[in-house]
C-alpha atoms as a PDB file:
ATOM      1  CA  UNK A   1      14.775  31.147 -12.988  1.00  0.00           C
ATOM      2  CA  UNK A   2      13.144  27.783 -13.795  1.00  0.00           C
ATOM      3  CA  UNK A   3      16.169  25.660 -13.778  1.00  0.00           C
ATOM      4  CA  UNK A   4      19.109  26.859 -11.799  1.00  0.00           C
ATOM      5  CA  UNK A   5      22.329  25.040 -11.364  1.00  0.00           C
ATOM      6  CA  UNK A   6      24.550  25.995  -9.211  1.00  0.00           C
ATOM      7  CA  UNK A   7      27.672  24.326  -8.871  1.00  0.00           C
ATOM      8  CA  UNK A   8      30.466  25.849  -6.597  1.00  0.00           C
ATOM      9  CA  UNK A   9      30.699  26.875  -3.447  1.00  0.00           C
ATOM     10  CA  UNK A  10      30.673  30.568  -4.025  1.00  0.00           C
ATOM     11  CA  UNK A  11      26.942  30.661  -6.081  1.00  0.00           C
ATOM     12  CA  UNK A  12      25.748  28.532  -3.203  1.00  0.00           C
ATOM     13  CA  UNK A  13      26.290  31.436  -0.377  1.00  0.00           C
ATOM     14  CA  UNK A  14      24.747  33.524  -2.710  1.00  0.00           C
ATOM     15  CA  UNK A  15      21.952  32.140  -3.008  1.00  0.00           C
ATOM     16  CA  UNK A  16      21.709  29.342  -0.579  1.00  0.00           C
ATOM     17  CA  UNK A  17      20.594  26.239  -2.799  1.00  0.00           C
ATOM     18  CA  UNK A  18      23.149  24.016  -4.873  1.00  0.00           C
ATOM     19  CA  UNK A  19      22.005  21.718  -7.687  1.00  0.00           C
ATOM     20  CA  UNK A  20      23.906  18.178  -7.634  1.00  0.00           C
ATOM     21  CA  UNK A  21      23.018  16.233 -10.959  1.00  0.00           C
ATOM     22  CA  UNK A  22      22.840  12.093 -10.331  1.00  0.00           C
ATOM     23  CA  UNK A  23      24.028  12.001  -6.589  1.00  0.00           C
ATOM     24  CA  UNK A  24      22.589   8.686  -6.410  1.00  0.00           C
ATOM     25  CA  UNK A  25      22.175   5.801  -8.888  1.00  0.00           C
ATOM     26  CA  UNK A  26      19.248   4.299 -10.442  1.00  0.00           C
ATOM     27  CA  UNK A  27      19.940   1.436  -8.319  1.00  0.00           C
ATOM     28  CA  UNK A  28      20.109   3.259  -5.264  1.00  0.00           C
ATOM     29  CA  UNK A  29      16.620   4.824  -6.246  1.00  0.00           C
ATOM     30  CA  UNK A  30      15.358   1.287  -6.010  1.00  0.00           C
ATOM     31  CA  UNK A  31      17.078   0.519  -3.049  1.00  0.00           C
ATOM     32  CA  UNK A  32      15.685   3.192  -1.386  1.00  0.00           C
ATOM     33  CA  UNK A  33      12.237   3.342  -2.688  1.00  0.00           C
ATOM     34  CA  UNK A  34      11.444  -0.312  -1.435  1.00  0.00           C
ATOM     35  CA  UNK A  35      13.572   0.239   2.183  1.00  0.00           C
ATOM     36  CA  UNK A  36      11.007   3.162   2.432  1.00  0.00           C
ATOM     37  CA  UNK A  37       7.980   0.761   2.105  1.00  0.00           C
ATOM     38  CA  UNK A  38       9.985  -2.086   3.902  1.00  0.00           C
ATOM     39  CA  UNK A  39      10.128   0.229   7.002  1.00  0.00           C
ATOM     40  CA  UNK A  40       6.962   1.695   6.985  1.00  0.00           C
ATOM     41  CA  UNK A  41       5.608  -1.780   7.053  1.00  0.00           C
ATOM     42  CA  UNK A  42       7.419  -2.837   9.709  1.00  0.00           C
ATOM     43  CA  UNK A  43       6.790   0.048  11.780  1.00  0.00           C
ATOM     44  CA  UNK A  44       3.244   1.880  10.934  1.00  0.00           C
ATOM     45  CA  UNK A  45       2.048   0.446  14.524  1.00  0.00           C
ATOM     46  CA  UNK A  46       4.176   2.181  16.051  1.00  0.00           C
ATOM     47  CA  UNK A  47       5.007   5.454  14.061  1.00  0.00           C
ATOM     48  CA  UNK A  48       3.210   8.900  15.958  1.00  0.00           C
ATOM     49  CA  UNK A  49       1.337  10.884  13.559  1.00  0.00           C
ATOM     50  CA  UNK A  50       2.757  14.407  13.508  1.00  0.00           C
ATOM     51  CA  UNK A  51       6.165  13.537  15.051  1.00  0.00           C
ATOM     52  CA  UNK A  52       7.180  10.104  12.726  1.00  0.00           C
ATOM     53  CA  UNK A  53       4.420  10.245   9.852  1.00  0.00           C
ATOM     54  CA  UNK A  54       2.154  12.314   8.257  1.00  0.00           C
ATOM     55  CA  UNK A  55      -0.975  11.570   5.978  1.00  0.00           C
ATOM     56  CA  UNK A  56      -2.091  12.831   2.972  1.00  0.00           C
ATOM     57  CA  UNK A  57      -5.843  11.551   3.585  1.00  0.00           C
ATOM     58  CA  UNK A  58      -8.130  11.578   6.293  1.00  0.00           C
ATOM     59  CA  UNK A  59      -8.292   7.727   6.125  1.00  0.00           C
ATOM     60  CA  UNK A  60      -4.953   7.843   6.713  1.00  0.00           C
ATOM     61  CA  UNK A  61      -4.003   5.342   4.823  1.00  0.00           C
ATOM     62  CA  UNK A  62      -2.256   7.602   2.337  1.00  0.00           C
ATOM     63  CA  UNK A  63       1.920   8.795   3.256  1.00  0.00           C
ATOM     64  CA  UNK A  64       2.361  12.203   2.948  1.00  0.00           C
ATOM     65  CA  UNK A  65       5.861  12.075   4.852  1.00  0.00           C
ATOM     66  CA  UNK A  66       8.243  10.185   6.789  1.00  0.00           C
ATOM     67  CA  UNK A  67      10.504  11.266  10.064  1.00  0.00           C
ATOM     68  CA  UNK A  68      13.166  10.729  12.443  1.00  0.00           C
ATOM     69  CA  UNK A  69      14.298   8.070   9.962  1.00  0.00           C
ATOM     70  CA  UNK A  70      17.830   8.725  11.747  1.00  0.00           C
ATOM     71  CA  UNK A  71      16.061   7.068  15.019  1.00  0.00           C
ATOM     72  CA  UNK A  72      16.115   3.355  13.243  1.00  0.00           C
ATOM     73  CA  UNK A  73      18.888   1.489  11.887  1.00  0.00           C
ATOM     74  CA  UNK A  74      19.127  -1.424   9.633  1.00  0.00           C
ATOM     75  CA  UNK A  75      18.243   0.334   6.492  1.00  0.00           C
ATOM     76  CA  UNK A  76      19.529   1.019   3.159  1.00  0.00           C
ATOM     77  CA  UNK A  77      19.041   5.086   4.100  1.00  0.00           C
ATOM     78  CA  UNK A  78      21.341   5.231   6.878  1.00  0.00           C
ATOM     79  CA  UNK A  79      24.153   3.606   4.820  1.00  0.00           C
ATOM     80  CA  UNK A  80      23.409   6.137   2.302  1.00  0.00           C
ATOM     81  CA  UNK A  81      23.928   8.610   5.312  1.00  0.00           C
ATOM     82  CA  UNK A  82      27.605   7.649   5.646  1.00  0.00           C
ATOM     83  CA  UNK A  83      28.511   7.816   2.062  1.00  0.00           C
ATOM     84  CA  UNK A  84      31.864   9.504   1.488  1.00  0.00           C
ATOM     85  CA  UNK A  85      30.591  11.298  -1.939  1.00  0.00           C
ATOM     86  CA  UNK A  86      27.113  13.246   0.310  1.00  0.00           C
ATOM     87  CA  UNK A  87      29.368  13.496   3.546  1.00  0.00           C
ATOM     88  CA  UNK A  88      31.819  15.306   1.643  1.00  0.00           C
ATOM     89  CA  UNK A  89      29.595  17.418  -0.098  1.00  0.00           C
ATOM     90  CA  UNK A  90      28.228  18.196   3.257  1.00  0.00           C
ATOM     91  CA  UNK A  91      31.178  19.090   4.222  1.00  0.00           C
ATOM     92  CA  UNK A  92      32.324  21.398   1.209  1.00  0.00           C
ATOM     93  CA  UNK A  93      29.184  23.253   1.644  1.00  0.00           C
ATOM     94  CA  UNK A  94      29.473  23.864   5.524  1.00  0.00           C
ATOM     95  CA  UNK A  95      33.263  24.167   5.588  1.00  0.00           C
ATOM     96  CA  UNK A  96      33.176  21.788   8.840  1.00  0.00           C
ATOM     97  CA  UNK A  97      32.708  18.707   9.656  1.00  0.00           C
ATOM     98  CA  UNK A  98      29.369  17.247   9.059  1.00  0.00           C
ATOM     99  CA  UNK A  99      26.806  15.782  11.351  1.00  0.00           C
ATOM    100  CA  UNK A 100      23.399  14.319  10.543  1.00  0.00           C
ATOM    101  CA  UNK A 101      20.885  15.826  11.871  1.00  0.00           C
ATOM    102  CA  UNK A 102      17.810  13.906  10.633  1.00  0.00           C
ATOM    103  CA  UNK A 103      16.637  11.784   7.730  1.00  0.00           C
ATOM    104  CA  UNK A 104      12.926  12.244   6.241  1.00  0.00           C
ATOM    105  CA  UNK A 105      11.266  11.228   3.099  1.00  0.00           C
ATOM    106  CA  UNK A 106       8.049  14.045   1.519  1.00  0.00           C
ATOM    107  CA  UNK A 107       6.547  11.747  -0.965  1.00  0.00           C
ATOM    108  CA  UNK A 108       4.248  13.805  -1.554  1.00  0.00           C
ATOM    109  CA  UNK A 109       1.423  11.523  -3.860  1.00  0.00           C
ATOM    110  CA  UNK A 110       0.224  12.359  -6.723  1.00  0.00           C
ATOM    111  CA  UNK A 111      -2.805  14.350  -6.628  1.00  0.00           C
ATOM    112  CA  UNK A 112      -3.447  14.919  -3.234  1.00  0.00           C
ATOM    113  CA  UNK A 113      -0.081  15.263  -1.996  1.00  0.00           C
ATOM    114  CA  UNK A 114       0.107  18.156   0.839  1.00  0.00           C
ATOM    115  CA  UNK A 115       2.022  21.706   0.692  1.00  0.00           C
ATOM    116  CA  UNK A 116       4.778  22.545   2.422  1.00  0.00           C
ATOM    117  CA  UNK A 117       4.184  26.711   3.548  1.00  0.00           C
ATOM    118  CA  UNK A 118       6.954  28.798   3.506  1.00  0.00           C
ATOM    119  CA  UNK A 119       9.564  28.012   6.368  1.00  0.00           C
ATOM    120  CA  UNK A 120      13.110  27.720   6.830  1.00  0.00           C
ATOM    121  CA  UNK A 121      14.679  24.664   8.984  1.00  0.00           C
ATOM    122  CA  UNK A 122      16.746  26.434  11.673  1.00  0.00           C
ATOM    123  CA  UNK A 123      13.274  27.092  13.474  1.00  0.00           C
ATOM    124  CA  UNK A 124      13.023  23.565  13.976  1.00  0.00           C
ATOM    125  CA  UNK A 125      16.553  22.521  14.570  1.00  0.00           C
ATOM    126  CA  UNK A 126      17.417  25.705  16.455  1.00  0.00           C
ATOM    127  CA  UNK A 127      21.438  25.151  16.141  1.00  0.00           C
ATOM    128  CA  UNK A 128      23.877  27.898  16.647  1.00  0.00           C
ATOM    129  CA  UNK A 129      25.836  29.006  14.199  1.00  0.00           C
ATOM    130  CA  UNK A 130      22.809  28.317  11.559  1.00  0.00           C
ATOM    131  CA  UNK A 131      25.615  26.201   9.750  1.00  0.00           C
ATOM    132  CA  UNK A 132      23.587  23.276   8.214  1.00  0.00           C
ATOM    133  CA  UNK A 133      22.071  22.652   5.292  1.00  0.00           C
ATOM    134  CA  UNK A 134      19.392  19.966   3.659  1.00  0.00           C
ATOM    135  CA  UNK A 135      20.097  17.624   1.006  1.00  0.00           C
ATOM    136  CA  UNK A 136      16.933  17.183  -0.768  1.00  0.00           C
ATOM    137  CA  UNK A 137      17.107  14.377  -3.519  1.00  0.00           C
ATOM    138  CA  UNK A 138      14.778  13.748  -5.917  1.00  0.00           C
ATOM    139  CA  UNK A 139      13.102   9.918  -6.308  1.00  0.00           C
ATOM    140  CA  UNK A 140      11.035  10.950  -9.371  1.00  0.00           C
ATOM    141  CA  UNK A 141      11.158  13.712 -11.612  1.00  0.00           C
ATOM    142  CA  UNK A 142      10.291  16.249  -9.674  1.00  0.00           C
ATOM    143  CA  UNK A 143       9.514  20.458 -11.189  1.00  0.00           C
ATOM    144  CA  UNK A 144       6.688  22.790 -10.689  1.00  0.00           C
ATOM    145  CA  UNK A 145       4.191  20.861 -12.039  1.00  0.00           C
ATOM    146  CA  UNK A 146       4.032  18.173  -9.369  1.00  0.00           C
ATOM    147  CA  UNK A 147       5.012  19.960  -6.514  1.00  0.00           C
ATOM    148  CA  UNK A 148       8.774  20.417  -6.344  1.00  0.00           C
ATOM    149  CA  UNK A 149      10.384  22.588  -3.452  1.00  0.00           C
ATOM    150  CA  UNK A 150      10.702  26.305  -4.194  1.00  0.00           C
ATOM    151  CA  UNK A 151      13.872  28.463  -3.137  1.00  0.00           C
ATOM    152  CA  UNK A 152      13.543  31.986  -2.209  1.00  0.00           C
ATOM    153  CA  UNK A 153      17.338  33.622  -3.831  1.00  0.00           C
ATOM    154  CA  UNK A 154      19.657  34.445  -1.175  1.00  0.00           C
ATOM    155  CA  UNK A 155      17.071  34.432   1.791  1.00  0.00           C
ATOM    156  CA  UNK A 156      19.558  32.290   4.261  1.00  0.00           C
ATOM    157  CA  UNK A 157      21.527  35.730   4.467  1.00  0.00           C
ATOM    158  CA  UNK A 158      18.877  37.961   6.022  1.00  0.00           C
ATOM    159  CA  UNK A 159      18.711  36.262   9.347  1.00  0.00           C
ATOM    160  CA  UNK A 160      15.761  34.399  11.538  1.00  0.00           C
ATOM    161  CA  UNK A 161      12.378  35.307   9.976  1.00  0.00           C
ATOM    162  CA  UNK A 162       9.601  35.731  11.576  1.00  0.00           C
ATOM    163  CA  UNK A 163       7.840  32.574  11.939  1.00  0.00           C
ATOM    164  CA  UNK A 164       4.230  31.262  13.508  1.00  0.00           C
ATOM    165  CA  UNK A 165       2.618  27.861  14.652  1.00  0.00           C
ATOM    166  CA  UNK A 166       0.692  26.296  11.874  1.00  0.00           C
ATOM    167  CA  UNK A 167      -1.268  23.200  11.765  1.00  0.00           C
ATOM    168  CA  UNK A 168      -0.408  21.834   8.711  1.00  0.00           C
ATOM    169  CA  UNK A 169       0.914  18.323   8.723  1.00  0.00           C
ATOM    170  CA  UNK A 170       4.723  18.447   8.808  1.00  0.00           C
ATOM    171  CA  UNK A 171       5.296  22.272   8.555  1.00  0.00           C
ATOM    172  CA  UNK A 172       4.619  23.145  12.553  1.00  0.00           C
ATOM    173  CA  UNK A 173       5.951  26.611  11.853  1.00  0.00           C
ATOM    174  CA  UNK A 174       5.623  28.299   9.058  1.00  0.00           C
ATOM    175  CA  UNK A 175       6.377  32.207   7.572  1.00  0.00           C
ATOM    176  CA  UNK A 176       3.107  34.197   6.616  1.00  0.00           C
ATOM    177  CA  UNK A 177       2.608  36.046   3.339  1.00  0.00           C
ATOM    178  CA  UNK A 178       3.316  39.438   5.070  1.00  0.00           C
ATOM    179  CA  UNK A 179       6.668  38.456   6.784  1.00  0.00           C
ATOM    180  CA  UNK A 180       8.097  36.502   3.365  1.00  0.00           C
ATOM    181  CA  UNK A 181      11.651  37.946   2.505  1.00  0.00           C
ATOM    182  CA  UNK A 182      12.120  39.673  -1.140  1.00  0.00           C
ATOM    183  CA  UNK A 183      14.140  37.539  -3.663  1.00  0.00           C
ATOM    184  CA  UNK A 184      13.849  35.270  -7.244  1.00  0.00           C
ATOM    185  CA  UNK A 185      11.686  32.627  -6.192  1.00  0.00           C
ATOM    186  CA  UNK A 186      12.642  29.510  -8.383  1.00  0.00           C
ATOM    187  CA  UNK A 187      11.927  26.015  -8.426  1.00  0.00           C
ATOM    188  CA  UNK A 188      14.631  23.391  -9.878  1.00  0.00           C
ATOM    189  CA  UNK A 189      13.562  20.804 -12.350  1.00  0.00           C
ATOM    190  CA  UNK A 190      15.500  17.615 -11.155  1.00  0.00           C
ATOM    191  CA  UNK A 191      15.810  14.155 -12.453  1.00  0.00           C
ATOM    192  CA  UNK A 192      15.999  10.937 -10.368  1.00  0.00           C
ATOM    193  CA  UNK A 193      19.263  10.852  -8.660  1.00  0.00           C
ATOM    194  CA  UNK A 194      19.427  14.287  -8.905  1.00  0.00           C
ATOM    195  CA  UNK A 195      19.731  17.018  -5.740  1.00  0.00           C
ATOM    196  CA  UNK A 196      18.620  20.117  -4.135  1.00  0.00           C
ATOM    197  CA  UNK A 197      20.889  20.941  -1.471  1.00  0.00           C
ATOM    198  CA  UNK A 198      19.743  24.490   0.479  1.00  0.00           C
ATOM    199  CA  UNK A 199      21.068  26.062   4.047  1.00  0.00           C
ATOM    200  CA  UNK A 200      19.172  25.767   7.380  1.00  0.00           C
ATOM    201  CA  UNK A 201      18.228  29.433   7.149  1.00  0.00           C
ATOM    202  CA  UNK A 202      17.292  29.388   3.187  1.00  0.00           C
ATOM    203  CA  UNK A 203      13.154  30.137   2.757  1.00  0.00           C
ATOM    204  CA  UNK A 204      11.480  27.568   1.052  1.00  0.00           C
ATOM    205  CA  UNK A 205       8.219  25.364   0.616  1.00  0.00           C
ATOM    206  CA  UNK A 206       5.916  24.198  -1.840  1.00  0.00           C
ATOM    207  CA  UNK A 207       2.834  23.774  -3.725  1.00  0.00           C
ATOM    208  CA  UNK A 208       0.531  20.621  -3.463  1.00  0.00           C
ATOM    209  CA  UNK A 209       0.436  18.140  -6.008  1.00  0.00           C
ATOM    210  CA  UNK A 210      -2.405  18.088  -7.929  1.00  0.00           C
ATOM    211  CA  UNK A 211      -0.746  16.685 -10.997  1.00  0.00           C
ATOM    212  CA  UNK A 212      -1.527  12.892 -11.147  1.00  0.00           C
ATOM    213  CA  UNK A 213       1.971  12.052 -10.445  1.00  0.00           C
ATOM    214  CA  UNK A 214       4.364  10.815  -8.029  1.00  0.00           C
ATOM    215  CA  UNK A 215       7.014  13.361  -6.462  1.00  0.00           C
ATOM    216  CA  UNK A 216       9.180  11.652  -3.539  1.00  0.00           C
ATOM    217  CA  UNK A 217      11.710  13.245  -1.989  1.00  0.00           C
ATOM    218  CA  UNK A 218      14.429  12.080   0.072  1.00  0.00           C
ATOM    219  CA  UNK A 219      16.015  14.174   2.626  1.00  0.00           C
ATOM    220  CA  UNK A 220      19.630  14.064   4.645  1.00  0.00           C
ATOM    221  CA  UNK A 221      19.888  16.666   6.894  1.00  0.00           C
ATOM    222  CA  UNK A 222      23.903  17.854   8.002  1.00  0.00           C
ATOM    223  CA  UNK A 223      25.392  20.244  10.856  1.00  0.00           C
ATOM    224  CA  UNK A 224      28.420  21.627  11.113  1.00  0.00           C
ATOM    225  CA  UNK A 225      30.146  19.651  13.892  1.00  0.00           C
ATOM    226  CA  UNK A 226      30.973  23.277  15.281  1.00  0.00           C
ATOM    227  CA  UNK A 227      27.240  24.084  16.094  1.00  0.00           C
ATOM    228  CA  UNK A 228      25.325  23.141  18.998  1.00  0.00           C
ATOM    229  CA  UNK A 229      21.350  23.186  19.926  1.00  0.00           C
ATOM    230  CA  UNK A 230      20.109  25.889  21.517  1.00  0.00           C
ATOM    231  CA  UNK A 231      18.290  23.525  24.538  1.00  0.00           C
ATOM    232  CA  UNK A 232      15.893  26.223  25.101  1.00  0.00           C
ATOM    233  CA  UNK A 233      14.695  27.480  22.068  1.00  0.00           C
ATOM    234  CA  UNK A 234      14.075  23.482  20.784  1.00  0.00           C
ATOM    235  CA  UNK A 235      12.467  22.823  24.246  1.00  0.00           C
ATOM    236  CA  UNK A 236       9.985  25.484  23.442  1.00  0.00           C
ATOM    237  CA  UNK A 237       9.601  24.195  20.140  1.00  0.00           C
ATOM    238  CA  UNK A 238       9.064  20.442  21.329  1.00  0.00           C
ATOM    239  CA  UNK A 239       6.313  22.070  23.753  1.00  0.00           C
ATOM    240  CA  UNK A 240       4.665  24.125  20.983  1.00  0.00           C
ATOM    241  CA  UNK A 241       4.426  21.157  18.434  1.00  0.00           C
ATOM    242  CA  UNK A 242       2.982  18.307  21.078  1.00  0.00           C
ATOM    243  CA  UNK A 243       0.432  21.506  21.515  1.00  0.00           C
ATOM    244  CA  UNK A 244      -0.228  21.713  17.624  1.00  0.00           C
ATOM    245  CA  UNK A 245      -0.054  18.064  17.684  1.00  0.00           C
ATOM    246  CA  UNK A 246      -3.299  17.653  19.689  1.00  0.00           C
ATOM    247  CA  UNK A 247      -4.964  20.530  17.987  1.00  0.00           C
ATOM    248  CA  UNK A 248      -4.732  18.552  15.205  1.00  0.00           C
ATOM    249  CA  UNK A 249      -6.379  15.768  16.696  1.00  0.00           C
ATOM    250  CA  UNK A 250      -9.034  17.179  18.233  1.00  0.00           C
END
């Protein structure tokens, strides 16, 4: 299962992951691409490593990943946000209204671009119902060989797995070998413009990239407008990740 595409609603809660072919424009690749540098240099002062950013070097002088984009306005990628034709896919695909969560951007660089373990995004946005789901679209042609995002088949239906604090950049908690689900693991081969879209509770990571070249990734995160935060579960999670945070420092 190299390739899926899955394009209605009912092979999406099967399996938990929808392929959307040329979401965006080339233009709006563009766009984004040089908003993403125009805000990074506008705000890399300022940005806390492990909450906002993440490195791919020890210099730090390399972007692994980008978050919280939702916190700053004036760019091309909260327009984008709002755009009737993602919205409303949001909203087929949650059968609610739909509520952005967060906006983030893995560009994961060529050859030393970081992994992504095994995790699934409800144990960081801790809503109830699990009703939300990630659009993931691709800035580059993005497959195995570079380090594309890898689904585990109809995972999102088997509940909260267990999950345990990790330092690795931008994966806080992550699923161990012993606790993955069973399922068709399967990575999608997407064009530019094209998109991933996968539910809060659907198990997936990825591989470095070791290949030479580029594989960004632009995320828009949705809820179901009839879902709310469980205020102690994310408070624990805040707590555990500031503690990561400075193990990480240290």
């Amino acid at each position: 299962m190299n390739n899926p595409i899955y394009l209605d609603k009912k092979n999406y809660n099967k399996t938990g992951v929808i392929v959307k072919p040329a979401l965006i424009s080339d233009n709006d690749i563009e766009k984004l691409i040089n908003e993403l540098d125009r805000f990074y240099e506008e705000n890399k002062e300022f940005l806390e490593e492990g909450k906002e950013v993440n490195y791919a070097d020890s210099e730090k002088t390399v972007i692994n990943s980008l978050h919280r984009l939702e916190n700053y306005t004036g760019y091309f990628f909260n327009e984008l946000s709002k755009r009737d034709n993602i919205v409303s896919l949001a909203e087929e695909l949650l059968e609610d209204d739909a509520e952005l969560i967060s906006i983030q951007a893995f560009v994961k660089p060529g050859s030393i671009g970081l992994p992504a373990p095994f995790h699934q995004d409800n144990a960081y946005w801790c809503i109830e119902p699990a009703n939300g789901l990630t659009i993931w679209i691709a800035l580059d042609y993005c497959n195995e060989s570079n380090g594309m995002v890898k689904y585990i088949s109809g995972s999102h239906n088997i509940g909260v797995v267990e999950h345990t604090p990790s330092l690795a950049p931008g994966s806080s908690q992550i699923i161990e070998d012993k606790n993955l689900p069973e399922g068709d693991i399967f990575t999608p081969s997407l064009s530019p413009g094209d998109a991933a879209i996968h539910h809060t509770m659907n198990v997936h990571g990825s591989n470095p990239n070791k290949s030479g070249k580029k594989r960004r990734g632009f995320l828009l995160c949705y809820k179901g407008k009839n879902t709310s935060r469980n205020q102690d579960l994310f408070t624990r999670y805040q707590k555990n990740l500031e503690k990561l945070i400075e193990l990480r420092n240290s």
